[in-house]
C-alpha atoms as a PDB file:
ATOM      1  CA  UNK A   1       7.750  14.822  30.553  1.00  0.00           C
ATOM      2  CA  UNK A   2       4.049  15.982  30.838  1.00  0.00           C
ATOM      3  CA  UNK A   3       1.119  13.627  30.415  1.00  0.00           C
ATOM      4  CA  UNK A   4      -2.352  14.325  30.300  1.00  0.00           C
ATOM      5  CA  UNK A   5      -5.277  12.414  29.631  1.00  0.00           C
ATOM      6  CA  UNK A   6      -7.758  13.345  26.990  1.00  0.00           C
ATOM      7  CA  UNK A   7     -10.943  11.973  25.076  1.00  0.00           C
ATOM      8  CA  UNK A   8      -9.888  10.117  21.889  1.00  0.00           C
ATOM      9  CA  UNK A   9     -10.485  12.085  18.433  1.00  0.00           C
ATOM     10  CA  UNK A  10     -11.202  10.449  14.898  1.00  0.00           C
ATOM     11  CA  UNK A  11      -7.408  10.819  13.982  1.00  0.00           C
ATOM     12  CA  UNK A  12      -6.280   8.467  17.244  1.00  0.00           C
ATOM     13  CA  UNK A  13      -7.382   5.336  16.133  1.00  0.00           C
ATOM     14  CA  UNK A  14      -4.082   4.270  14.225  1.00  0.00           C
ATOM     15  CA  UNK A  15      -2.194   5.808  17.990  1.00  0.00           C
ATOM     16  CA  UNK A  16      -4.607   3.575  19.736  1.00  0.00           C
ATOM     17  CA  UNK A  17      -4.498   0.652  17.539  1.00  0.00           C
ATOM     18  CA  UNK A  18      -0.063   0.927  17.344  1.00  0.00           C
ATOM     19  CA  UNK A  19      -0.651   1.123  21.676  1.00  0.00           C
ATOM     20  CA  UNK A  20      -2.898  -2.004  21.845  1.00  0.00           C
ATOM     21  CA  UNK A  21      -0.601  -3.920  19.850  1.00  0.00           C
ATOM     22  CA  UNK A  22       2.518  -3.548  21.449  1.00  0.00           C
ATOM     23  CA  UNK A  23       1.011  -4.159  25.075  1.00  0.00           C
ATOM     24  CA  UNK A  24      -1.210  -7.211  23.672  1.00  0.00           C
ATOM     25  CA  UNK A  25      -0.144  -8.554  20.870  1.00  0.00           C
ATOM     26  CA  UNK A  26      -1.930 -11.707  21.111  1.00  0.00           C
ATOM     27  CA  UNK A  27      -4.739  -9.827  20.260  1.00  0.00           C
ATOM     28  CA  UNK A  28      -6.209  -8.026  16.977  1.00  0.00           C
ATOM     29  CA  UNK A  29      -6.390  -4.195  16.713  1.00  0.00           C
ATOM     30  CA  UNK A  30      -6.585  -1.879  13.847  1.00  0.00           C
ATOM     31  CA  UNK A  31      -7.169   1.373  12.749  1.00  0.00           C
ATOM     32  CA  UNK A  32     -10.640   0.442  11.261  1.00  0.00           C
ATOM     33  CA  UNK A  33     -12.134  -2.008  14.012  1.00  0.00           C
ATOM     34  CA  UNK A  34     -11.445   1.062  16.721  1.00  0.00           C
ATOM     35  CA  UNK A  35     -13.081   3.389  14.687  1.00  0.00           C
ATOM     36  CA  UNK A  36     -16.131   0.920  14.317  1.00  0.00           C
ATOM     37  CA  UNK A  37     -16.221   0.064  18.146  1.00  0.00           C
ATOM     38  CA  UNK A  38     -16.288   3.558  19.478  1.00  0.00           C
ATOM     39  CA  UNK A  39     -19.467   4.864  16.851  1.00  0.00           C
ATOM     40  CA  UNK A  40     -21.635   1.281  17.492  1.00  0.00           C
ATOM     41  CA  UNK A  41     -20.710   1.297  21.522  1.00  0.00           C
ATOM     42  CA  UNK A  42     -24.255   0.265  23.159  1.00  0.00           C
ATOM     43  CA  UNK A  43     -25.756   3.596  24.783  1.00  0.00           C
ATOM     44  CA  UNK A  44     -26.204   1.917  27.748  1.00  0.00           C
ATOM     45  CA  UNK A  45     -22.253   1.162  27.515  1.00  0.00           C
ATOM     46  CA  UNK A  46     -21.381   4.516  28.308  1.00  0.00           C
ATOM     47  CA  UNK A  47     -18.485   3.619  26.841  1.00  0.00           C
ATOM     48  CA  UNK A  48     -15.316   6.347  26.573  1.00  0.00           C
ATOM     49  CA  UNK A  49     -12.279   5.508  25.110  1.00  0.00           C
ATOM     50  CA  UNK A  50      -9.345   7.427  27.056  1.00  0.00           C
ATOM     51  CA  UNK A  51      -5.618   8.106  25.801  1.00  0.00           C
ATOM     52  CA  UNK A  52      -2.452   8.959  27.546  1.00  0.00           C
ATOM     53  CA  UNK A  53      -0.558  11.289  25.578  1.00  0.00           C
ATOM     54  CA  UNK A  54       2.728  13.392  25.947  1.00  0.00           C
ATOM     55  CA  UNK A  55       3.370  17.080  24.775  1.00  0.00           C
ATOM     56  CA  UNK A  56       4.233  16.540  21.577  1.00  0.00           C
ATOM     57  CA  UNK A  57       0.604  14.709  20.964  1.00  0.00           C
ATOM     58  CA  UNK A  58       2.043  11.202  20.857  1.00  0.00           C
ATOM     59  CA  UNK A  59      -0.222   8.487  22.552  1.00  0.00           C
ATOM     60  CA  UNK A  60       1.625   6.404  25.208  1.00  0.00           C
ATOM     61  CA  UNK A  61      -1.268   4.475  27.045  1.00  0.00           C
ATOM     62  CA  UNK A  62      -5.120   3.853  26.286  1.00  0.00           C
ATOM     63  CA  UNK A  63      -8.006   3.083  28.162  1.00  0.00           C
ATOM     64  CA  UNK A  64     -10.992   1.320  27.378  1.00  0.00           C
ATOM     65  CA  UNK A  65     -13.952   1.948  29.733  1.00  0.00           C
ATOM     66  CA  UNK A  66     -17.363   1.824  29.938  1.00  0.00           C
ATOM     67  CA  UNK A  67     -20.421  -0.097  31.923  1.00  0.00           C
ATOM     68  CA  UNK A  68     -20.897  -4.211  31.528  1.00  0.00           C
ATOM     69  CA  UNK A  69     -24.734  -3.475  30.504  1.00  0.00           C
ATOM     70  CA  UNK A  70     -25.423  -6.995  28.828  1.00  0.00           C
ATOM     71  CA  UNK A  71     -24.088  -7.959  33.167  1.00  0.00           C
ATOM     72  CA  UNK A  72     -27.449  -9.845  34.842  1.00  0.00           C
ATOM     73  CA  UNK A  73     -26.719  -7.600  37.528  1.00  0.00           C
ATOM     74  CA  UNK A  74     -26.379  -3.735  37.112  1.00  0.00           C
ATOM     75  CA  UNK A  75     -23.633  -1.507  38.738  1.00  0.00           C
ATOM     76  CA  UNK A  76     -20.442  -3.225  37.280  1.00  0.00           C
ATOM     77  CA  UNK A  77     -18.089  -1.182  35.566  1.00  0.00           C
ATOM     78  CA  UNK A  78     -14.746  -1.763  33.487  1.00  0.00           C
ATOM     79  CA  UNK A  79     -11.322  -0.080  32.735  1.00  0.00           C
ATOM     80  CA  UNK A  80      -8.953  -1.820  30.902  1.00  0.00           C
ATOM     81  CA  UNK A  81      -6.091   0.061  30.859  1.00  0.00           C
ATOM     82  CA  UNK A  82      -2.317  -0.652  28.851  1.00  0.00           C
ATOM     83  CA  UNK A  83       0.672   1.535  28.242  1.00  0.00           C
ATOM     84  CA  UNK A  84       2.945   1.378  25.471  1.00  0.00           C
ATOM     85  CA  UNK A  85       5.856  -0.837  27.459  1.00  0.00           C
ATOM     86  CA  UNK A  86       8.548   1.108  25.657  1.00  0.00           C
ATOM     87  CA  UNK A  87       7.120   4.130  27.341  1.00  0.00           C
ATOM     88  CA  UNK A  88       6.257   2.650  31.047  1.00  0.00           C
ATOM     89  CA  UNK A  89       7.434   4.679  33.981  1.00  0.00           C
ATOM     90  CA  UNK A  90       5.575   8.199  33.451  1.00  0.00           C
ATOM     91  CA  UNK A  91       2.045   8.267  34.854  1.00  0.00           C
ATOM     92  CA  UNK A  92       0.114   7.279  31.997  1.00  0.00           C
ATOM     93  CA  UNK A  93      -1.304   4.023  33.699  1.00  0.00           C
ATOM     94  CA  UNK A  94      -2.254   6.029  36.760  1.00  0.00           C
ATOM     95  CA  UNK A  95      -3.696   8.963  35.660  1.00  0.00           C
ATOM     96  CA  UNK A  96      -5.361   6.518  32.862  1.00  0.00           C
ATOM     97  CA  UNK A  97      -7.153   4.756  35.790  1.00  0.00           C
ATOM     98  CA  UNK A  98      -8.165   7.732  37.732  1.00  0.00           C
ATOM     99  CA  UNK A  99      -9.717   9.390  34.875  1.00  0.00           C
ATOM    100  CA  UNK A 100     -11.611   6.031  34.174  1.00  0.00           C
ATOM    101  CA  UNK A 101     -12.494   5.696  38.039  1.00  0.00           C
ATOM    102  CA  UNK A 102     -13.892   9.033  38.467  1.00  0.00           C
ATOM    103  CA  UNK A 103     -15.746   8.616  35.316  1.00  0.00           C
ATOM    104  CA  UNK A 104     -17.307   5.328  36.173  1.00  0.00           C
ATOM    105  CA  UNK A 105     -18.026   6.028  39.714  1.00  0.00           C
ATOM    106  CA  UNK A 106     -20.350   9.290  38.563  1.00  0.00           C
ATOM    107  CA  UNK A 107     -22.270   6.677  36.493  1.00  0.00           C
ATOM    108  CA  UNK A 108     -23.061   5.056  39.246  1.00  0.00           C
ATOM    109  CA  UNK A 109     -20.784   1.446  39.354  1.00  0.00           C
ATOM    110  CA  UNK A 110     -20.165   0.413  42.117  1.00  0.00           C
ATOM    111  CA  UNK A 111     -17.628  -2.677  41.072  1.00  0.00           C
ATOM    112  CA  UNK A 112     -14.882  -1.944  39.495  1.00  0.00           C
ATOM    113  CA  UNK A 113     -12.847  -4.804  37.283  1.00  0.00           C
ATOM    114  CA  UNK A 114      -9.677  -4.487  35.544  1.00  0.00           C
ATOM    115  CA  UNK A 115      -7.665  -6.930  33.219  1.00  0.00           C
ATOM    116  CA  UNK A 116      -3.616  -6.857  33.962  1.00  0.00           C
ATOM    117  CA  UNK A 117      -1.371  -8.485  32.638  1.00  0.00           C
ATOM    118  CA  UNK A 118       0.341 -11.584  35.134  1.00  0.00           C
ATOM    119  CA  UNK A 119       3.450 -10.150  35.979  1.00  0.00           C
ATOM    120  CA  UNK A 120       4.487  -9.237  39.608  1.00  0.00           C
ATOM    121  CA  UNK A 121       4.982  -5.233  38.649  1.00  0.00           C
ATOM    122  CA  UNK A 122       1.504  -5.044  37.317  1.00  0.00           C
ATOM    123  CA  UNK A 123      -0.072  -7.129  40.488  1.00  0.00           C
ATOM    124  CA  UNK A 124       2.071  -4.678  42.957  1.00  0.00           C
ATOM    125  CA  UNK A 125       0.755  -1.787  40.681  1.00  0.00           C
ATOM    126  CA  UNK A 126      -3.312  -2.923  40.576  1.00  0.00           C
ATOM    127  CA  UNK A 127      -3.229  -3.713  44.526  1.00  0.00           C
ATOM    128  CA  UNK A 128      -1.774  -0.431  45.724  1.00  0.00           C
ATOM    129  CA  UNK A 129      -4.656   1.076  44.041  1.00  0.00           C
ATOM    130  CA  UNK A 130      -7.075  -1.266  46.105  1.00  0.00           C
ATOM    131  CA  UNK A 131      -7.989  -3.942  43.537  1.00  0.00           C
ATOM    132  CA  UNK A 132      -7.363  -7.085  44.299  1.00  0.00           C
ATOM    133  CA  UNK A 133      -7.166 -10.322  41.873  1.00  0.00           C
ATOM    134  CA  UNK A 134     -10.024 -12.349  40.573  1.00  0.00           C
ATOM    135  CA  UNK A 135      -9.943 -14.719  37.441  1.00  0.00           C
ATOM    136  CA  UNK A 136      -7.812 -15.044  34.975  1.00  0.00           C
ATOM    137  CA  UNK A 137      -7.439 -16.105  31.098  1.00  0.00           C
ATOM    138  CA  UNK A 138      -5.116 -17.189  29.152  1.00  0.00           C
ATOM    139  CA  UNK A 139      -3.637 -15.712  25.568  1.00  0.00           C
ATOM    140  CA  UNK A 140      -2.762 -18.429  23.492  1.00  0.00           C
ATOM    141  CA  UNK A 141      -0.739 -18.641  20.109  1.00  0.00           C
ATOM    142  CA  UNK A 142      -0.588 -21.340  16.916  1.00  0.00           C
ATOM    143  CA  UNK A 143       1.832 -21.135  14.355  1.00  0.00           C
ATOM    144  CA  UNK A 144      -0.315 -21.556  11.202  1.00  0.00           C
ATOM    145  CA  UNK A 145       2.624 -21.856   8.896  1.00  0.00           C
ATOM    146  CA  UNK A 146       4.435 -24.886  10.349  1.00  0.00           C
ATOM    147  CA  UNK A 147       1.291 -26.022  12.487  1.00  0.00           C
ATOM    148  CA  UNK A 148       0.480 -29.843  11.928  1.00  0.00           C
ATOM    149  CA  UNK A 149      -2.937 -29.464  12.575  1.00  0.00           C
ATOM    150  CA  UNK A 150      -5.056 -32.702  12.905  1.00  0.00           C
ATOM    151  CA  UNK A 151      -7.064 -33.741   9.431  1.00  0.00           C
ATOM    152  CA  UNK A 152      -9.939 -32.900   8.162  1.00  0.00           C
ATOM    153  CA  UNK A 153     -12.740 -35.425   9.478  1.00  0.00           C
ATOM    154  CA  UNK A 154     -15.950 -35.989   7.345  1.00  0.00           C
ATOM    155  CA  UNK A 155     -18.850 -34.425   9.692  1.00  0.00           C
ATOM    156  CA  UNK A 156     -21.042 -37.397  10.885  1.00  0.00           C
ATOM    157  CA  UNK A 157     -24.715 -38.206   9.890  1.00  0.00           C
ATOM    158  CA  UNK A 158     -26.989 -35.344   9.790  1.00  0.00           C
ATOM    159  CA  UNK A 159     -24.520 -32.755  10.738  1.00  0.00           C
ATOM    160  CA  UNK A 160     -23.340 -29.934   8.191  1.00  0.00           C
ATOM    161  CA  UNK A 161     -20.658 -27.554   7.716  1.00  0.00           C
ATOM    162  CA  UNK A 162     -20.998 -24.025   6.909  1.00  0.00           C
ATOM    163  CA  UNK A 163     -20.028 -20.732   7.121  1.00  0.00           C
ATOM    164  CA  UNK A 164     -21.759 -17.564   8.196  1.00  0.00           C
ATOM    165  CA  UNK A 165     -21.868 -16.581   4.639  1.00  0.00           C
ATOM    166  CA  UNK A 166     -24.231 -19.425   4.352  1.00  0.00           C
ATOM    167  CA  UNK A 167     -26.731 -17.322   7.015  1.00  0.00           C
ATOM    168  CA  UNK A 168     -26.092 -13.676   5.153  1.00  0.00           C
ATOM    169  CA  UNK A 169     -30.068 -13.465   3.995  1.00  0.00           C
ATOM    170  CA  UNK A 170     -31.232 -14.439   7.952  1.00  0.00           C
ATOM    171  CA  UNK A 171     -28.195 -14.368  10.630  1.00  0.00           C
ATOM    172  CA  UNK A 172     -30.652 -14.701  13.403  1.00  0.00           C
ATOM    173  CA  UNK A 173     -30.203 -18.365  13.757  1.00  0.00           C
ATOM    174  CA  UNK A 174     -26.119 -17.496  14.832  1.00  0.00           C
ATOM    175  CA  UNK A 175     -27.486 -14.614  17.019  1.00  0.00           C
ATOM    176  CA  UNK A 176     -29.569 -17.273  19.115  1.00  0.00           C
ATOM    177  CA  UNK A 177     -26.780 -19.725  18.922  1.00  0.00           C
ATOM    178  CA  UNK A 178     -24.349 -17.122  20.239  1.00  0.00           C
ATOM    179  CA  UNK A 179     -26.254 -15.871  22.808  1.00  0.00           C
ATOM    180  CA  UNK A 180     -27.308 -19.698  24.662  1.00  0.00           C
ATOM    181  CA  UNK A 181     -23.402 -20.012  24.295  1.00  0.00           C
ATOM    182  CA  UNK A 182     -22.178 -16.789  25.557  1.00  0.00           C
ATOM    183  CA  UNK A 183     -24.802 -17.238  28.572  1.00  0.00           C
ATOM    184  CA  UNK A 184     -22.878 -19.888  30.411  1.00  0.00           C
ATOM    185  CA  UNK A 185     -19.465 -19.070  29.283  1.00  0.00           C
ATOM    186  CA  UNK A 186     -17.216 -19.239  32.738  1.00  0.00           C
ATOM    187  CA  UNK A 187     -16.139 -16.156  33.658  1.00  0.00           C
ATOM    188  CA  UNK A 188     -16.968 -13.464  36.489  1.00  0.00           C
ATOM    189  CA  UNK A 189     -19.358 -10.906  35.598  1.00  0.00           C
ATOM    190  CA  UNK A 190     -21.256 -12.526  32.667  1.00  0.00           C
ATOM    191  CA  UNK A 191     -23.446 -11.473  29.863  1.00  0.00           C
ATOM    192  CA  UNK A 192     -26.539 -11.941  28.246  1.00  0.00           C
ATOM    193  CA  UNK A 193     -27.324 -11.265  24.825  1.00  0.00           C
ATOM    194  CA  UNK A 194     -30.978 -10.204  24.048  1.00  0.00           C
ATOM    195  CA  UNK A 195     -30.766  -7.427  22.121  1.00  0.00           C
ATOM    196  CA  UNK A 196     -30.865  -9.182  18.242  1.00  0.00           C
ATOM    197  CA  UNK A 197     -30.439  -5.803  16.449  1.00  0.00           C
ATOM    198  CA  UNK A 198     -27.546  -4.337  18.221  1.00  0.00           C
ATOM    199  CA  UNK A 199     -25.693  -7.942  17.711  1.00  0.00           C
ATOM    200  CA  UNK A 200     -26.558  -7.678  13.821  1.00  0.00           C
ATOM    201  CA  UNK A 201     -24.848  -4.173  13.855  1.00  0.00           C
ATOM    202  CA  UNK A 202     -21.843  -4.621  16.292  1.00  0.00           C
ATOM    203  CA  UNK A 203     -21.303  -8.289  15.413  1.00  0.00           C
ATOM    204  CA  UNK A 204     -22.289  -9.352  12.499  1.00  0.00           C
ATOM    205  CA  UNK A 205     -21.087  -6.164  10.725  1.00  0.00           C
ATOM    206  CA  UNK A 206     -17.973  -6.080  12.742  1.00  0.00           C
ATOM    207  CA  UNK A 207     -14.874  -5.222  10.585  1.00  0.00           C
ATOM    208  CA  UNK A 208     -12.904  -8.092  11.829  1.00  0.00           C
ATOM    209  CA  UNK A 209     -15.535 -11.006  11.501  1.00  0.00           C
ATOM    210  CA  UNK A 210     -14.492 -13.164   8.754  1.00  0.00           C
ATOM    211  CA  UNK A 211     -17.681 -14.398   7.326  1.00  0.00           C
ATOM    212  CA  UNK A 212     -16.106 -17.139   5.168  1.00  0.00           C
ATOM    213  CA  UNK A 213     -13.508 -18.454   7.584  1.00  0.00           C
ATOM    214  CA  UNK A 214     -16.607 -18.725  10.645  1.00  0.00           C
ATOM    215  CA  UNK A 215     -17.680 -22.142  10.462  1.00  0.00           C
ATOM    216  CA  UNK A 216     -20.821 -23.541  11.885  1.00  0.00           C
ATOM    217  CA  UNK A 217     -21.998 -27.309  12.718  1.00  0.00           C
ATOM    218  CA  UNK A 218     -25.590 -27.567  11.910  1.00  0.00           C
ATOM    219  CA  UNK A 219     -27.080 -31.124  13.318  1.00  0.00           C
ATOM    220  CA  UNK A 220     -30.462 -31.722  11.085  1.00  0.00           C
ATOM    221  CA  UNK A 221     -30.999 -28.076  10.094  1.00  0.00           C
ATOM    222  CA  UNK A 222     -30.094 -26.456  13.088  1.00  0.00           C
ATOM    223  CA  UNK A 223     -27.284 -24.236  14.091  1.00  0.00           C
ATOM    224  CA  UNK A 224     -25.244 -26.220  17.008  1.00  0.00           C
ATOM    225  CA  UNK A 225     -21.935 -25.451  17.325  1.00  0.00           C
ATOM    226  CA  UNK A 226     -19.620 -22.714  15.619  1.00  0.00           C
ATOM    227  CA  UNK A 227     -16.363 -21.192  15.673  1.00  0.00           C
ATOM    228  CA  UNK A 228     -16.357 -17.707  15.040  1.00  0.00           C
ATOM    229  CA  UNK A 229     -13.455 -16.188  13.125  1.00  0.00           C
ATOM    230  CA  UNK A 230     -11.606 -12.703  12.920  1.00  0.00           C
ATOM    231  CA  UNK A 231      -8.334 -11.611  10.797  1.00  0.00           C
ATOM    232  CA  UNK A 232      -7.169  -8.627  10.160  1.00  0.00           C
ATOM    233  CA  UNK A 233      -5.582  -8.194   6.708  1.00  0.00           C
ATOM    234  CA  UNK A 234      -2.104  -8.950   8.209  1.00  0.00           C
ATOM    235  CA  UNK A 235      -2.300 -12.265   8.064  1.00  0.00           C
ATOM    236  CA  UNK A 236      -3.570 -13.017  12.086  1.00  0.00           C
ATOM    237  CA  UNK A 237      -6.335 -15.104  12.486  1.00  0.00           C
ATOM    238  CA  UNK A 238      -8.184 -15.133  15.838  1.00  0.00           C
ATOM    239  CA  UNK A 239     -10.886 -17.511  17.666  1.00  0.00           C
ATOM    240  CA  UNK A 240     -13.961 -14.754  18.337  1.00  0.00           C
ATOM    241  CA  UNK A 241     -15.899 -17.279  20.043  1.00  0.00           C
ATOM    242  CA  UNK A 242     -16.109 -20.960  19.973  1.00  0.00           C
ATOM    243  CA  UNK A 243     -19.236 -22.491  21.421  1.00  0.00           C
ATOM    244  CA  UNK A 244     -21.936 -25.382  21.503  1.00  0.00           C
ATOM    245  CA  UNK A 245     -25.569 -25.093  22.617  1.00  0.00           C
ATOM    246  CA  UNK A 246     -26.023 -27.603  25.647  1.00  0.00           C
ATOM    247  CA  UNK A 247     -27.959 -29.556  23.952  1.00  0.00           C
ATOM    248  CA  UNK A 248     -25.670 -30.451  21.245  1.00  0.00           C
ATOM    249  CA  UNK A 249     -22.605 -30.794  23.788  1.00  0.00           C
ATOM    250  CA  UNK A 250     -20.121 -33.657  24.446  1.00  0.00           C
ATOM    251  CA  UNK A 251     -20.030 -34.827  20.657  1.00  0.00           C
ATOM    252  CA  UNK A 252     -16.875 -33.095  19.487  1.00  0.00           C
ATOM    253  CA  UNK A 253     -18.837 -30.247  17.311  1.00  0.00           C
ATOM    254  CA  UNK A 254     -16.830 -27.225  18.166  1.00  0.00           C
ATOM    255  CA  UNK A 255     -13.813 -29.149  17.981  1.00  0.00           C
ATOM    256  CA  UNK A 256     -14.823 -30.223  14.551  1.00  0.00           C
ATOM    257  CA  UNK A 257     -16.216 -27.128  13.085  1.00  0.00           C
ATOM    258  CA  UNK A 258     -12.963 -24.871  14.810  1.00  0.00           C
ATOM    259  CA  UNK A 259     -10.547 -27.467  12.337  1.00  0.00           C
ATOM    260  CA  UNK A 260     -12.317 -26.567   9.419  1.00  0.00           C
ATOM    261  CA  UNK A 261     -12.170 -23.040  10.116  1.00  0.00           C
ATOM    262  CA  UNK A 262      -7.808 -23.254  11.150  1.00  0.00           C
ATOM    263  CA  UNK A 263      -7.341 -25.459   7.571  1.00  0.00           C
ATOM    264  CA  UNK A 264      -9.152 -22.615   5.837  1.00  0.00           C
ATOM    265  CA  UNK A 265      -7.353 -19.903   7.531  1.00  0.00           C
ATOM    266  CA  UNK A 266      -4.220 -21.380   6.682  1.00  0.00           C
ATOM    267  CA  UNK A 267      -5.257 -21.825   2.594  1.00  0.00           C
ATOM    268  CA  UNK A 268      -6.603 -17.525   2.774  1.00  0.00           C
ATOM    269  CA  UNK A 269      -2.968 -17.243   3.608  1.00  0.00           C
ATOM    270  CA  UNK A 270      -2.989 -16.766   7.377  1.00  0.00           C
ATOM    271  CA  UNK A 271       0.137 -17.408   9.414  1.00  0.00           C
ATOM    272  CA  UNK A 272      -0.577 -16.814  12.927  1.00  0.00           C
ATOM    273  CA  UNK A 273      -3.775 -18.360  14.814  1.00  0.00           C
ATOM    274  CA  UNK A 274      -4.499 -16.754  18.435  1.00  0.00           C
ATOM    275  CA  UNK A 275      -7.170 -17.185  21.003  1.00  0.00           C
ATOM    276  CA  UNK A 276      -7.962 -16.695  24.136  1.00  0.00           C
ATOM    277  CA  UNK A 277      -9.643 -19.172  27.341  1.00  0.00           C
ATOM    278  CA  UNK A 278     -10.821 -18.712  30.768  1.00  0.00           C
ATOM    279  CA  UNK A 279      -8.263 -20.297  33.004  1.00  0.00           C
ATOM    280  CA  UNK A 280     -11.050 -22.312  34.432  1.00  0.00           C
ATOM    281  CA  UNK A 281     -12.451 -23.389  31.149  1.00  0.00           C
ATOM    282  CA  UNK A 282     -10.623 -27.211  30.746  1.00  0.00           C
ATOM    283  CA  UNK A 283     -12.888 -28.265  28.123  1.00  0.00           C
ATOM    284  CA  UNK A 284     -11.795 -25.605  25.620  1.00  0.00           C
ATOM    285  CA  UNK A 285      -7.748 -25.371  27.244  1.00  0.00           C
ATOM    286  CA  UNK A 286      -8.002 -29.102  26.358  1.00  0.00           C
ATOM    287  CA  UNK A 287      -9.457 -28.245  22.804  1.00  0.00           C
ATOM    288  CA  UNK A 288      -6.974 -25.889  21.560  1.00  0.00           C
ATOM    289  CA  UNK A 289      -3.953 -27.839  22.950  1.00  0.00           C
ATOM    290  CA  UNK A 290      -5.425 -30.702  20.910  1.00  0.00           C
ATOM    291  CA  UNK A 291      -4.857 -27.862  17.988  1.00  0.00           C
ATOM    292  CA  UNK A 292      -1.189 -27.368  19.237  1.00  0.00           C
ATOM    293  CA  UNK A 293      -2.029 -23.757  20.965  1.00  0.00           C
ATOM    294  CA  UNK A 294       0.693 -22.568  23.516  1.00  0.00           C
ATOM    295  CA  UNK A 295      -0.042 -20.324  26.413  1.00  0.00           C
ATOM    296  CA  UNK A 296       1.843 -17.113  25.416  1.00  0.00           C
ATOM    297  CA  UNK A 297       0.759 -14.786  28.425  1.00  0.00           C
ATOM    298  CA  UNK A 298      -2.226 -14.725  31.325  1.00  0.00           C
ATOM    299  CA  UNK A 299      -3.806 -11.851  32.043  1.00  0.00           C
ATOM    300  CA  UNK A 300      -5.629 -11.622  35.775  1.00  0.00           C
ATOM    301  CA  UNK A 301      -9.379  -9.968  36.488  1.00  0.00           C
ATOM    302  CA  UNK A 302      -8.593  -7.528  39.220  1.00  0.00           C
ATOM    303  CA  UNK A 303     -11.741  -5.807  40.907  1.00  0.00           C
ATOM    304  CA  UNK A 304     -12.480  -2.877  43.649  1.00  0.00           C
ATOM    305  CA  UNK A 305     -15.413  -2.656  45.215  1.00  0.00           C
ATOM    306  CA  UNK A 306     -16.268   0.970  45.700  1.00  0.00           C
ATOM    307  CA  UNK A 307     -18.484   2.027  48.776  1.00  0.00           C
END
């Protein structure tokens, strides 16, 4: 069967979305989100969406590339690259990742990283292709239906719950909070947010943030802690980002502000609760296995070095 490789086109985001799920389905995708993503990518992203489809126009395998420009140091690029696992075995992965090389190598990168999944086919397959394994994270799942999640706890003096509805007229305080989160978040490339506008349009006005269900601790007026939330109509709930500002650490605020949010994702009718964790993160592992999270699959950071 012939495979070729291809730009996506408005009509593949449902292909794209159906490809994502069955090779992660720990983690949300739809039709609408994709379609979001690809016309708000950062310029400086240079990001390209790739499919892997077969002759009768069916997509098999997708590839999401592009350059880490929030990185604090240039030259690092990304392809993250899945296959449809009832259609493994016919090139698409390959000629997904040399399409995404070539791409990312006339832009310049000159690091190369690559999420795959941790099982000992897709190690073999990474390393023959001269990556070689880095850090890894961990999916995890919660059964919101039958979940006994821990009670609600009245916040303590001076601190307030509320939701990013709450910060609809001036979201800036989240953006700020975000960012001095997001800055020291384990993991091996990085990012830095500084760029509030593009974060009001990518983020704030992303399809999947649930406004109402993101819950934030704010300690005498100010934004501390939060626990941003994401659904998708189908009844899956998923941890965005859960974060403290340093200075607000080691008082159980993200812990406290991510229970709220679970309770009132469970009363909107949600029945499945994912996230996902740096394997080197212990403070939040510990956090959602307070919650009653279960590791459902690791995924492993490989990276090439090119030249």
């Amino acid at each position: 069967m012939t495979v070729i490789v291809r730009d996506v086109r408005p009509g593949d985001t449902e292909g794209f979305a159906r490809v994502r799920r069955a090779a992660l389905p720990f983690m949300l995708a739809t039709a609408e989100q994709l379609a979001f993503d690809w016309a708000h990518a950062h310029p400086d992203s240079h990001y390209r969406p790739l499919v892997a489809v077969t002759e009768d126009g069916g997509i098999i395998g997708t590839a999401q590339v592009g350059i880490a420009h929030d990185a604090p140091r240039p030259g690092i690029g990304y392809a993250n690259v899945y296959v449809d696992p009832a259609r493994l075995g016919l090139g698409a992965g390959t000629l997904l990742l040399r399409a995404a090389e070539e791409y990312l190598e006339g832009l310049g990168a000159r690091t190369l990283y690559s999420w795959v999944l941790d099982e000992p086919a897709n190690h073999a397959w990474a390393e023959r292709r001269g990556y070689a394994p880095s850090r890894s994270a961990h999916f995890l799942r919660l059964d919101l239906a039958t979940a006994g999640l821990p009670p609600l706890q009245d916040p303590p003096a001076g601190v307030e719950l509320r939701t990013a509805e709450d910060f609809a007229d001036d979201p800036r305080p989240l953006f700020e909070l975000d960012a001095v989160t997001t800055a020291d978040e384990p993991g091996d490339v990085g990012a830095e947010l500084d760029d509030y506008a593009h974060w009001r349009e990518t983020t704030w006005e992303h399809p999947l943030l649930d406004r109402a269900l993101t819950t934030v601790a704010v300690v005498d007026g100010v934004p501390a802690a939060f626990s941003a939330a994401q659904t998708d109509g189908l009844g899956r709930y998923s941890s965005g980002m859960t974060g403290t500002a340093p200075a607000y650490r080691g008082r159980g605020l993200a812990k406290l502000a991510k229970n709220a949010s679970l309770h009132r994702a469970r009363a909107a009718g949600c029945v499945e609760a994912f996230t996902g964790n740096d394997a080197g993160n212990g403070p939040m592992l510990a956090i959602n296995k307070w919650f009653g999270y279960e590791i459902s699959a690791t995924e492993v950071r490989y990276v090439r070095t090119i030249g």
